[in-house]
C-alpha atoms as a PDB file:
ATOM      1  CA  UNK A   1      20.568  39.050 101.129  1.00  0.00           C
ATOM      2  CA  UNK A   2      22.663  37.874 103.998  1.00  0.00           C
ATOM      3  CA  UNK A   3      22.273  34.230 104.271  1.00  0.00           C
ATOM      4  CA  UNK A   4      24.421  34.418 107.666  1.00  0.00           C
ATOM      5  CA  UNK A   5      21.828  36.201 109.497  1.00  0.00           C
ATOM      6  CA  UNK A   6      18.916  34.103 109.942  1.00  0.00           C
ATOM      7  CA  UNK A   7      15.694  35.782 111.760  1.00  0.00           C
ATOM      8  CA  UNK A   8      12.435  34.427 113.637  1.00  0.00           C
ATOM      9  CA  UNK A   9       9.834  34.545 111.129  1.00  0.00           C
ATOM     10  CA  UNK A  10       6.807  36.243 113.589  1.00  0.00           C
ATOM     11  CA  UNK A  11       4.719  36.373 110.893  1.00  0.00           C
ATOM     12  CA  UNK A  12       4.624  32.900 109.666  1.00  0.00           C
ATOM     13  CA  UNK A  13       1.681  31.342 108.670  1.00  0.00           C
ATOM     14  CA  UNK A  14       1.252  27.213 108.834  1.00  0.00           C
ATOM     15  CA  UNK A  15      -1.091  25.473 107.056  1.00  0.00           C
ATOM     16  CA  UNK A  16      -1.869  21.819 107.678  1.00  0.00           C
ATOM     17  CA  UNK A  17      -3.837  19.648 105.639  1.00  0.00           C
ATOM     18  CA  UNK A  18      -5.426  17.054 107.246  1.00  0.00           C
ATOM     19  CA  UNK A  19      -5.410  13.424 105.892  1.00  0.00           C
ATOM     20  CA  UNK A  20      -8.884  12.928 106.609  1.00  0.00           C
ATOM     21  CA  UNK A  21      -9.779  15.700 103.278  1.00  0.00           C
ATOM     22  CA  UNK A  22      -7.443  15.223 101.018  1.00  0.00           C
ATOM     23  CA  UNK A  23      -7.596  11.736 101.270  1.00  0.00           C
ATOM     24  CA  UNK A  24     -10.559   8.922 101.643  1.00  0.00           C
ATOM     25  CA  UNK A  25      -9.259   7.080 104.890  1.00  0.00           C
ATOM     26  CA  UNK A  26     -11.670   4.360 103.999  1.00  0.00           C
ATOM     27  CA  UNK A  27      -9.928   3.864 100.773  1.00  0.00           C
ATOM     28  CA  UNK A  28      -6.309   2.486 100.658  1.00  0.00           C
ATOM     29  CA  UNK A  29      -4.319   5.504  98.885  1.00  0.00           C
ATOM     30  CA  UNK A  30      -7.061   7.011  97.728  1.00  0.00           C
ATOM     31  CA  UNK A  31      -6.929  10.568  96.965  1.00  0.00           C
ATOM     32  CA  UNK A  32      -9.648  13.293  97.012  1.00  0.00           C
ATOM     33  CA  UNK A  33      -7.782  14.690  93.427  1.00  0.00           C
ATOM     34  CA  UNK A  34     -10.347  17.168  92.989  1.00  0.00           C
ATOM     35  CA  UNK A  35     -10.735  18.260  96.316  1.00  0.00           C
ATOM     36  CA  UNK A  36      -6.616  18.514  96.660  1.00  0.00           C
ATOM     37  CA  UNK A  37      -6.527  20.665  93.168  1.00  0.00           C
ATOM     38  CA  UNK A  38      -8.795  22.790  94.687  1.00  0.00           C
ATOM     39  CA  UNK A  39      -6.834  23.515  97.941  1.00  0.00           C
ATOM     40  CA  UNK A  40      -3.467  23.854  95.937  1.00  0.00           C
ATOM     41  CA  UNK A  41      -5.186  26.597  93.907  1.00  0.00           C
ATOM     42  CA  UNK A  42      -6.284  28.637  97.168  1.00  0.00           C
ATOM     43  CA  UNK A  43      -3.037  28.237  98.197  1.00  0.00           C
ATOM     44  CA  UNK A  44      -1.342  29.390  95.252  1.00  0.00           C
ATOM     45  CA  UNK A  45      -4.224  32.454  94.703  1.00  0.00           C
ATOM     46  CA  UNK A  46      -3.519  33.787  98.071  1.00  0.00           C
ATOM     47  CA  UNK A  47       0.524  34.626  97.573  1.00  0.00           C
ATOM     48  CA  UNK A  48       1.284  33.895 101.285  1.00  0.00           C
ATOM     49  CA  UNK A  49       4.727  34.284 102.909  1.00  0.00           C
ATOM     50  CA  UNK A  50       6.341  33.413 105.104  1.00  0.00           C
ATOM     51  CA  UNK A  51       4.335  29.447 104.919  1.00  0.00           C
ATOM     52  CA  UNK A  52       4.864  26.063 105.794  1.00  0.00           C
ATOM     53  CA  UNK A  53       2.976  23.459 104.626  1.00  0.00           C
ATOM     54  CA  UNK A  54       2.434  20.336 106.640  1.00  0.00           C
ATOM     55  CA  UNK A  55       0.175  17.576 105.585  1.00  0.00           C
ATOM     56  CA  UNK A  56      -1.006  14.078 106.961  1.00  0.00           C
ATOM     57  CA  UNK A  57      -1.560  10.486 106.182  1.00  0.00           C
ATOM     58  CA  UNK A  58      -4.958   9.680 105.912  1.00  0.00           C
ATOM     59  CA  UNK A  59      -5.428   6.588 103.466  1.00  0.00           C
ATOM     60  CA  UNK A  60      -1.983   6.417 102.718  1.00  0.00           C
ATOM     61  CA  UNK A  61      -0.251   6.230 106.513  1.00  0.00           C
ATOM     62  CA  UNK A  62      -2.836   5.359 108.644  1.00  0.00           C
ATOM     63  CA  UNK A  63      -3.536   2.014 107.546  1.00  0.00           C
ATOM     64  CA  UNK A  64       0.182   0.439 107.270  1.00  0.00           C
ATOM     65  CA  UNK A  65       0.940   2.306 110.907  1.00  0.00           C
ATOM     66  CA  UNK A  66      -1.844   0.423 112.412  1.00  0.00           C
ATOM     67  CA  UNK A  67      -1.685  -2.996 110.814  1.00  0.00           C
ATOM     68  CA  UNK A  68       2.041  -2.848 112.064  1.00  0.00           C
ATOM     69  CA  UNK A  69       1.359  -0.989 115.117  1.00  0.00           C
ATOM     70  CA  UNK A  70       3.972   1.630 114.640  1.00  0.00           C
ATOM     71  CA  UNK A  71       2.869   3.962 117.484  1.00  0.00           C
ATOM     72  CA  UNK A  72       3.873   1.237 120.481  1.00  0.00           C
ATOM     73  CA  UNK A  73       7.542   1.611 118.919  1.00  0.00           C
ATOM     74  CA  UNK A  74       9.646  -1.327 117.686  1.00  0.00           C
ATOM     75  CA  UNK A  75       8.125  -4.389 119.002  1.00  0.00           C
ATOM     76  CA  UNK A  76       9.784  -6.841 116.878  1.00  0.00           C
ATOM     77  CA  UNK A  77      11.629  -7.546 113.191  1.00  0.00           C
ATOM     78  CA  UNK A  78       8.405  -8.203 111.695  1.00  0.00           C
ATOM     79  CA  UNK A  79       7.562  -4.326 112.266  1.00  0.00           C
ATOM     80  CA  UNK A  80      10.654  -3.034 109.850  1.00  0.00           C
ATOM     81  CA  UNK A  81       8.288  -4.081 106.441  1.00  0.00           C
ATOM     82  CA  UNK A  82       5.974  -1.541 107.950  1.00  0.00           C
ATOM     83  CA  UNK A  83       7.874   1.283 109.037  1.00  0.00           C
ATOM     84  CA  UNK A  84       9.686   1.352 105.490  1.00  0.00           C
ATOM     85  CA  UNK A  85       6.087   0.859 103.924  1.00  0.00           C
ATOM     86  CA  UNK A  86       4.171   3.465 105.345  1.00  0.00           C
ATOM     87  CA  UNK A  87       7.709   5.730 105.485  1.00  0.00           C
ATOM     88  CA  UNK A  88       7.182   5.451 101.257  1.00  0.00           C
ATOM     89  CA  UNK A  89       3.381   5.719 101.083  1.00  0.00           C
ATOM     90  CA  UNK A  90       4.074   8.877 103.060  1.00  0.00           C
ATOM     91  CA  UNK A  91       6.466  10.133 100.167  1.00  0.00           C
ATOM     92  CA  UNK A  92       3.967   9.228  98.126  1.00  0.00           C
ATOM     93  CA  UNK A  93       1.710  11.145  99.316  1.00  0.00           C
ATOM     94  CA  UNK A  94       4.122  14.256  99.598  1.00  0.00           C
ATOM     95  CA  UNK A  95       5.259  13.771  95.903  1.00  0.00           C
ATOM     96  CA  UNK A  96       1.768  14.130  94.574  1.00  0.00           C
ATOM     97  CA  UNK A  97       0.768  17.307  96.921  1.00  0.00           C
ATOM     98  CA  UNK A  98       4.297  19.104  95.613  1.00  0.00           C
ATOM     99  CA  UNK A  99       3.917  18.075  92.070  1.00  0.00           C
ATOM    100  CA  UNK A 100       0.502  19.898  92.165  1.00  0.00           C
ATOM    101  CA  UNK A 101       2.210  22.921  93.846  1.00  0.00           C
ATOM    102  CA  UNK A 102       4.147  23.220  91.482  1.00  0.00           C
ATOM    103  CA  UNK A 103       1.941  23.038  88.338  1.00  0.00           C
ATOM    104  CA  UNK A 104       0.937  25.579  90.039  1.00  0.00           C
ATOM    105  CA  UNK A 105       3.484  28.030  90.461  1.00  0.00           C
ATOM    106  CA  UNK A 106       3.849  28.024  94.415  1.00  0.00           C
ATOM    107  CA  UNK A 107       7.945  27.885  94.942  1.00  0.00           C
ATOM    108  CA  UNK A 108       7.641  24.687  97.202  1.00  0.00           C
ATOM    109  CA  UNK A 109      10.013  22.119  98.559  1.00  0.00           C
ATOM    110  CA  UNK A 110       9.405  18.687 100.159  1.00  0.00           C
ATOM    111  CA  UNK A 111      11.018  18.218 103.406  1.00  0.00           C
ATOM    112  CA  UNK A 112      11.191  14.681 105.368  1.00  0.00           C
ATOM    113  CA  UNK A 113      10.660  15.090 108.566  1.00  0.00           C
ATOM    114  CA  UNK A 114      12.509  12.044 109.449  1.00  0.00           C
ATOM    115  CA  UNK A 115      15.403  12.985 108.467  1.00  0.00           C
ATOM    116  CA  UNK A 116      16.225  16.806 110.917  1.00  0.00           C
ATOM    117  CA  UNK A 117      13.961  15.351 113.857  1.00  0.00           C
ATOM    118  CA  UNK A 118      13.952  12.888 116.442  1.00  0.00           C
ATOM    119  CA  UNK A 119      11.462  11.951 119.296  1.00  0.00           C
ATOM    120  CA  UNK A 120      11.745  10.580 122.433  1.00  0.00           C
ATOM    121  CA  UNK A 121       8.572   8.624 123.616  1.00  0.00           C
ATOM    122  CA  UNK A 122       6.553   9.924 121.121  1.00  0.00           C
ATOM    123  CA  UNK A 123       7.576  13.713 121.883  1.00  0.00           C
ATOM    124  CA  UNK A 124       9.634  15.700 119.227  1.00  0.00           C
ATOM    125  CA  UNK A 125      13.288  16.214 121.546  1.00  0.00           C
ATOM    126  CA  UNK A 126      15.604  17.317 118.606  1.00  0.00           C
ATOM    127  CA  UNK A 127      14.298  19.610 115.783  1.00  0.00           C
ATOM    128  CA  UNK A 128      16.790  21.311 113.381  1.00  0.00           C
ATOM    129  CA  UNK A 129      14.768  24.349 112.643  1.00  0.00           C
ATOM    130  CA  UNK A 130      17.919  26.676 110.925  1.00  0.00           C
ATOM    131  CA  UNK A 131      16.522  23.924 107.469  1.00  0.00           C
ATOM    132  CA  UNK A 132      13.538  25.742 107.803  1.00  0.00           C
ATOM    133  CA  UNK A 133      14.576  28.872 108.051  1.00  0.00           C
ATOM    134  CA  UNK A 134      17.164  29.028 105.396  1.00  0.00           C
ATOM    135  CA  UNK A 135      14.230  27.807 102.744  1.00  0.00           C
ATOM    136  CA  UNK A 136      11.961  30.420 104.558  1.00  0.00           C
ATOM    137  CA  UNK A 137      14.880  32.992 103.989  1.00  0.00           C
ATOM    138  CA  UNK A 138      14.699  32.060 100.020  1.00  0.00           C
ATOM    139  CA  UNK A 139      10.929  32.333  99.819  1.00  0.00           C
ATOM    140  CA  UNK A 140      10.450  28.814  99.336  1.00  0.00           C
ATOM    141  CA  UNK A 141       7.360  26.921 100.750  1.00  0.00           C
ATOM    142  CA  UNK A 142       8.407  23.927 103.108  1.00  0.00           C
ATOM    143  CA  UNK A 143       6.072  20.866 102.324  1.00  0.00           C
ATOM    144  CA  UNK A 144       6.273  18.214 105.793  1.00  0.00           C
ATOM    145  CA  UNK A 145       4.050  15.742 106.543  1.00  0.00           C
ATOM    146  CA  UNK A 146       3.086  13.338 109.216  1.00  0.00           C
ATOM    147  CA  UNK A 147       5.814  10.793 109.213  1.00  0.00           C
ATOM    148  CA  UNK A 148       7.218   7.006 110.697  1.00  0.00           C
ATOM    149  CA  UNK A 149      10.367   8.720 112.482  1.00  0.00           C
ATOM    150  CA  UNK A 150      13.363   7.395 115.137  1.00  0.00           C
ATOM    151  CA  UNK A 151      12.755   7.421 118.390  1.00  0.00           C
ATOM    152  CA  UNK A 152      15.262   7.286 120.999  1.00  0.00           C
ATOM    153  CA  UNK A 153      13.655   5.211 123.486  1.00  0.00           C
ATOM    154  CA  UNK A 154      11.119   3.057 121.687  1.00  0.00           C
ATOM    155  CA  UNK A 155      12.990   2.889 118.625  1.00  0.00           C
ATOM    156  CA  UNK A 156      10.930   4.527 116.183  1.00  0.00           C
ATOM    157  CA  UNK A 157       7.228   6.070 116.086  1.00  0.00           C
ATOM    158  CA  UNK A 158       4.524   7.702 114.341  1.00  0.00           C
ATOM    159  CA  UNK A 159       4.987  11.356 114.221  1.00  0.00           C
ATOM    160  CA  UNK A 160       1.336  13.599 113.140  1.00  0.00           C
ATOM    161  CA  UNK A 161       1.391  16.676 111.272  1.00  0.00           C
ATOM    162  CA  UNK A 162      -0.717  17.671 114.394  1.00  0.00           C
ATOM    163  CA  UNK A 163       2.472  17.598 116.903  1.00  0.00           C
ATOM    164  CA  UNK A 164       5.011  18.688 113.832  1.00  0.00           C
ATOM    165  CA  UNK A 165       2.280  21.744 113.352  1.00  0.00           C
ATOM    166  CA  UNK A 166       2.494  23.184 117.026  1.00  0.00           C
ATOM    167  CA  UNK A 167       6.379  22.450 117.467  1.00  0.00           C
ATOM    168  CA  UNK A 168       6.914  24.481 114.521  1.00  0.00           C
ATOM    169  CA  UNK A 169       4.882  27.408 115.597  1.00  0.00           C
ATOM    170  CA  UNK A 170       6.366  27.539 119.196  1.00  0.00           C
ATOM    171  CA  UNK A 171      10.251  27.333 117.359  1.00  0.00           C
ATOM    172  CA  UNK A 172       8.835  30.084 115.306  1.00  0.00           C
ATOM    173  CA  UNK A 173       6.713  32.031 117.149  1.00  0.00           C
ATOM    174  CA  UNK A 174       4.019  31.703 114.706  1.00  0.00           C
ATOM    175  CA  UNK A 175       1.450  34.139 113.767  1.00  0.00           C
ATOM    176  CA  UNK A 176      -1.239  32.077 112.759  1.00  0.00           C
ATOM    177  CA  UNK A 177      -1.717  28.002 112.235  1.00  0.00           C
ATOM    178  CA  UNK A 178      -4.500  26.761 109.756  1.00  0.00           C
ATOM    179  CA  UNK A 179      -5.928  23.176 110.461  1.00  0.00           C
ATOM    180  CA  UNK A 180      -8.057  22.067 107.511  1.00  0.00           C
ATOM    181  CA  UNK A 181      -9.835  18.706 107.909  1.00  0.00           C
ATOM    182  CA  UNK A 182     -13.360  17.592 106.955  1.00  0.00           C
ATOM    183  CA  UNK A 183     -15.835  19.315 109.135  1.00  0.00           C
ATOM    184  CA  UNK A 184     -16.489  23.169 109.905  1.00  0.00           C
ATOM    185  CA  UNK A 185     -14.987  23.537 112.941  1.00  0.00           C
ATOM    186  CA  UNK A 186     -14.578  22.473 116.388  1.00  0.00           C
ATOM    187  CA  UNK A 187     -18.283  21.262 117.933  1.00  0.00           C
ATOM    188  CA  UNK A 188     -19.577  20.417 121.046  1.00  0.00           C
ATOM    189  CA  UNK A 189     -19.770  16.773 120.184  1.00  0.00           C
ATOM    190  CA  UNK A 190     -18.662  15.138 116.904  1.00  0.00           C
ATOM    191  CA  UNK A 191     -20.821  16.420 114.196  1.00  0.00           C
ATOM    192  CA  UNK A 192     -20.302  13.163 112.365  1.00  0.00           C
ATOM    193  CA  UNK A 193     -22.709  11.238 114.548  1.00  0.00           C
ATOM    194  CA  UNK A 194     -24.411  13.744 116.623  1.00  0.00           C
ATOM    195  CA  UNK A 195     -26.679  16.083 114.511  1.00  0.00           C
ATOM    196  CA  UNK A 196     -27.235  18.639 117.731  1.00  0.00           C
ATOM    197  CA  UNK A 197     -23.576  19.647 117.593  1.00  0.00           C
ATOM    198  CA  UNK A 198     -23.107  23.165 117.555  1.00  0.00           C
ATOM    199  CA  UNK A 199     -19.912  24.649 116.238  1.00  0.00           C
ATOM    200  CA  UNK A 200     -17.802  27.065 118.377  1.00  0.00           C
ATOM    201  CA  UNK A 201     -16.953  30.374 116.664  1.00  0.00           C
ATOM    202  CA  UNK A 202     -14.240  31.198 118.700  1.00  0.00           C
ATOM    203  CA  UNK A 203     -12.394  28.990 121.783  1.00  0.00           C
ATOM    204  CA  UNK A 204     -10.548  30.505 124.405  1.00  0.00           C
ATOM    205  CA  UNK A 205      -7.368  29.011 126.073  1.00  0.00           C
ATOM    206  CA  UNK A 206      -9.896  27.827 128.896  1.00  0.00           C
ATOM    207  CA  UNK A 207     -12.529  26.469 127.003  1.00  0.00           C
ATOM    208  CA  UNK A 208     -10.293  24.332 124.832  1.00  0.00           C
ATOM    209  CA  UNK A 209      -8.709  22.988 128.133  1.00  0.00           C
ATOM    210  CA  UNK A 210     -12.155  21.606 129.017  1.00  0.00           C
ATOM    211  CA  UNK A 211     -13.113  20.436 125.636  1.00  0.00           C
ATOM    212  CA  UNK A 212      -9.774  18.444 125.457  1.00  0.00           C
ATOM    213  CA  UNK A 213     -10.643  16.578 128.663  1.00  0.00           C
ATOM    214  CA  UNK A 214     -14.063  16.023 127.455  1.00  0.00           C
ATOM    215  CA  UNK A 215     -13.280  14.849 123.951  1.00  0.00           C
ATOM    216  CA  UNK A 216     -10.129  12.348 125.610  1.00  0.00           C
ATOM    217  CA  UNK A 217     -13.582  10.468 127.462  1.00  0.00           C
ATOM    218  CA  UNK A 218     -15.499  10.052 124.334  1.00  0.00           C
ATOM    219  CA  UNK A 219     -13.317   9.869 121.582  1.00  0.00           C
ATOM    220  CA  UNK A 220     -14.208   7.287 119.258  1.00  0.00           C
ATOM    221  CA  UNK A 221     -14.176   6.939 115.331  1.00  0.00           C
ATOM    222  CA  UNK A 222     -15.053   4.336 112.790  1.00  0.00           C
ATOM    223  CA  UNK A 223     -12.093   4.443 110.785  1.00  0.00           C
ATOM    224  CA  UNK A 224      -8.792   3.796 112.584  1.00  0.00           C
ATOM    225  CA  UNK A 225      -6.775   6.795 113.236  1.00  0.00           C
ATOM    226  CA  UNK A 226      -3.379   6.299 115.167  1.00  0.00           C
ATOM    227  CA  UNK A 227      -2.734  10.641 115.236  1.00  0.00           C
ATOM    228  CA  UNK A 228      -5.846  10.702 117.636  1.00  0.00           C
ATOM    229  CA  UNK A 229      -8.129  12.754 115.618  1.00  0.00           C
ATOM    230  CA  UNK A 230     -10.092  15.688 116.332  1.00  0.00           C
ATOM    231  CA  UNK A 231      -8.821  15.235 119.625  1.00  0.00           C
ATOM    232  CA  UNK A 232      -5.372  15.078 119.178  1.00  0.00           C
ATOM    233  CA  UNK A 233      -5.442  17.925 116.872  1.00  0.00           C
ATOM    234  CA  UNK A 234      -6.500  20.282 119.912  1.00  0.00           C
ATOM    235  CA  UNK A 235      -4.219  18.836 122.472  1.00  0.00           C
ATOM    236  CA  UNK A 236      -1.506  19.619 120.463  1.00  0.00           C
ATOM    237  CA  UNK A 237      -2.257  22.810 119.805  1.00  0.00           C
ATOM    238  CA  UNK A 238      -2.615  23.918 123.623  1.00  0.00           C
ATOM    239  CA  UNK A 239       0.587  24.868 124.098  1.00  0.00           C
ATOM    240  CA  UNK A 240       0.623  27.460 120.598  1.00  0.00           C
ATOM    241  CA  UNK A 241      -2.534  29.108 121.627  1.00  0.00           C
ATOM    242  CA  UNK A 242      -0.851  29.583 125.394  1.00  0.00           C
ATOM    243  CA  UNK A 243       2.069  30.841 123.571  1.00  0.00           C
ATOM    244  CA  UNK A 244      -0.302  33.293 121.465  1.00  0.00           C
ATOM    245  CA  UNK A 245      -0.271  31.486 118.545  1.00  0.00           C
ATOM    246  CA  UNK A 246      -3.830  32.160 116.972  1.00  0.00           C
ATOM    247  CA  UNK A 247      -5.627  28.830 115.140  1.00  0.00           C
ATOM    248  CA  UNK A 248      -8.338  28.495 112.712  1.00  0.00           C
ATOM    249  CA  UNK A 249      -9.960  25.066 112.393  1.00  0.00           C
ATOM    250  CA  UNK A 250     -11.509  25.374 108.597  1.00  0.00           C
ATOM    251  CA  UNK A 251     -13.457  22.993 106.449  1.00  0.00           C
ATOM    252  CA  UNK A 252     -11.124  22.310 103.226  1.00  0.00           C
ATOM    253  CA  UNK A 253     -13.942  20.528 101.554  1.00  0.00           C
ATOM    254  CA  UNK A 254     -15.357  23.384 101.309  1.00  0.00           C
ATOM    255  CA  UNK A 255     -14.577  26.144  98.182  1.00  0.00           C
ATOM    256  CA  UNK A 256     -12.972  29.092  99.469  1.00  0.00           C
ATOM    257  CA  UNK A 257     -12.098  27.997 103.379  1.00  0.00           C
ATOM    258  CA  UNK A 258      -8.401  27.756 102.770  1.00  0.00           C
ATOM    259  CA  UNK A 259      -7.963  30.869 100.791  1.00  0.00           C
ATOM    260  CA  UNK A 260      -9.951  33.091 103.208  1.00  0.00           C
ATOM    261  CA  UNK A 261      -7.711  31.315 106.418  1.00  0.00           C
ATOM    262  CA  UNK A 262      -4.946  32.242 104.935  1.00  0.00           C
ATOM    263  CA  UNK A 263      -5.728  35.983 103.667  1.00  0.00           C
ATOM    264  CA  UNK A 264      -8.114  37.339 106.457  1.00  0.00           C
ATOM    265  CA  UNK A 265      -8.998  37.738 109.876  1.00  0.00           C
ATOM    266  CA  UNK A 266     -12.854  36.634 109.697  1.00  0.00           C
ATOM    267  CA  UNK A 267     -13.444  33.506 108.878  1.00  0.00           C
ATOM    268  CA  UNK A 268     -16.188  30.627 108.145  1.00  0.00           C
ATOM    269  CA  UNK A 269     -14.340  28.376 111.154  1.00  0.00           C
ATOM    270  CA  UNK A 270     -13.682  27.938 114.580  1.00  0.00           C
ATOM    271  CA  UNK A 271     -10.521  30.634 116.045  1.00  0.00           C
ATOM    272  CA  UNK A 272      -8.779  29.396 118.604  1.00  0.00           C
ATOM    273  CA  UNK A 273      -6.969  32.088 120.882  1.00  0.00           C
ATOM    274  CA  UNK A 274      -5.320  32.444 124.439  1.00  0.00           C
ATOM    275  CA  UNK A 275      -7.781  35.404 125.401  1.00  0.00           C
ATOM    276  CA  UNK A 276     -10.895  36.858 124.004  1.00  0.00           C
ATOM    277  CA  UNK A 277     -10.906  40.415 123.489  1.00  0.00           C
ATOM    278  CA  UNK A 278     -13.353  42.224 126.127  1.00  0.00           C
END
């Protein structure tokens, strides 16, 4: 193996779990343990490689990014307690998910995002992708996750999984990216408070474009969520699908979603893509 001669992995797969299933974001650092040894399980049974793992805050980040109000930047001393708090509960977080991993036989290692990335207003500008690669070369698993990072114009800021997710498919030309939260799929309307929501099967580059605008006007949740939610999940992943990038929205509460995401074509889900085949 020639560790010299790195290559773009086309066929990389990305798999983010989102905060809002693994965790209970109305529960301070609660997590969903059976739910999460359930996922690590469907991750180890399906024996995929190339894959990157990227999980986010939910009950563990959320809350200590918006009682300090990470996300407008540095603002003042009293803001430092908050960025190294929620900075740890996001190891936290990360040291649980890996352990499991582990028990479980997937070759995995935790990577902090702060520390080969920096952002500048909010936007990823500097992104040291050969880290990536050389762990990708040696068949190990990358484990990231959404993270309080330096920013180079508002000091620091909250970074999602969500905008780590798509940057890392665009470096890597992708093949597929897997975003598993706590609902079926992408709806018409949220399907959290609106019971006639109907659940796309498959988006187009267009439609998701329109959605996007629409979902900016009404977005609103109960629980505080400085990423942006369902809607900033599928702004971020514009640019991927325009690039080809193919994405599955999946329900990880439920058995089996993450396994068949990861091993098949046809799945229980909404697919995102840039066309629809006539």
């Amino acid at each position: 193996m020639r560790f010299n001669s790195l290559m773009v992995k086309s066929n990389l797969k990305i798999l983010k779990l989102g905060g809002s299933a693994i965790t209970d974001k109305a529960k301070p650092y609660h997590v969903r343990l059976n739910v999460l040894r359930r996922v690590v399980k469907e991750i180890a049974a399906a024996k995929q490689h190339p894959l990157i793992i990227i999980h986010g805050g939910g009950s563990f980040g959320h809350p200590l990014a918006e009682k300090y109000k990470l996300n407008m930047g540095f603002k003042g001393d009293w803001q430092i307690e908050g960025f190294i708090k929620t900075h740890q509960a996001m190891i936290d977080l990360n040291k649980i998910i890996v352990g499991m991993l582990i028990k479980e036989g997937v070759n995995v290692a935790s990577i902090q995002p702060s520390a080969f990335l920096l952002t500048r207003k909010g936007r990823i500008t500097f992104f040291k992708e050969e880290i990536l690669e050389r762990l990708l070369k040696l068949k190990i698993v990358p484990v990231l996750y959404g993270d309080v990072v330096v920013d180079k114009v508002k000091g620091f800021t909250i970074l999602s999984g969500d905008q780590l997710a798509a940057k890392i498919a665009l470096t890597f030309k992708a093949e597929r990216v897997i975003l598993a939260c706590d609902v079926d799929g992408v709806y018409t309307s949220n399907p959290k408070i609106d019971k006639k929501a109907r659940m796309f099967k498959i988006l187009n580059l267009n439609q998701l474009k329109k959605l996007v605008e629409a979902r900016k006007k009404e977005h609103a949740v109960k629980v505080s969520d400085v990423t942006g939610g369902m809607a900033g999940k599928l702004l971020e992943i514009i640019k991927p699908v325009k690039a080809g990038v193919k994405v599955y929205v999946v329900n990880a509460l439920k058995s089996g979603r993450i396994f068949d995401a990861l091993t098949k074509n046809d799945v229980y889900g909404t697919l995102i893509v840039k066309c629809e085949k006539s």
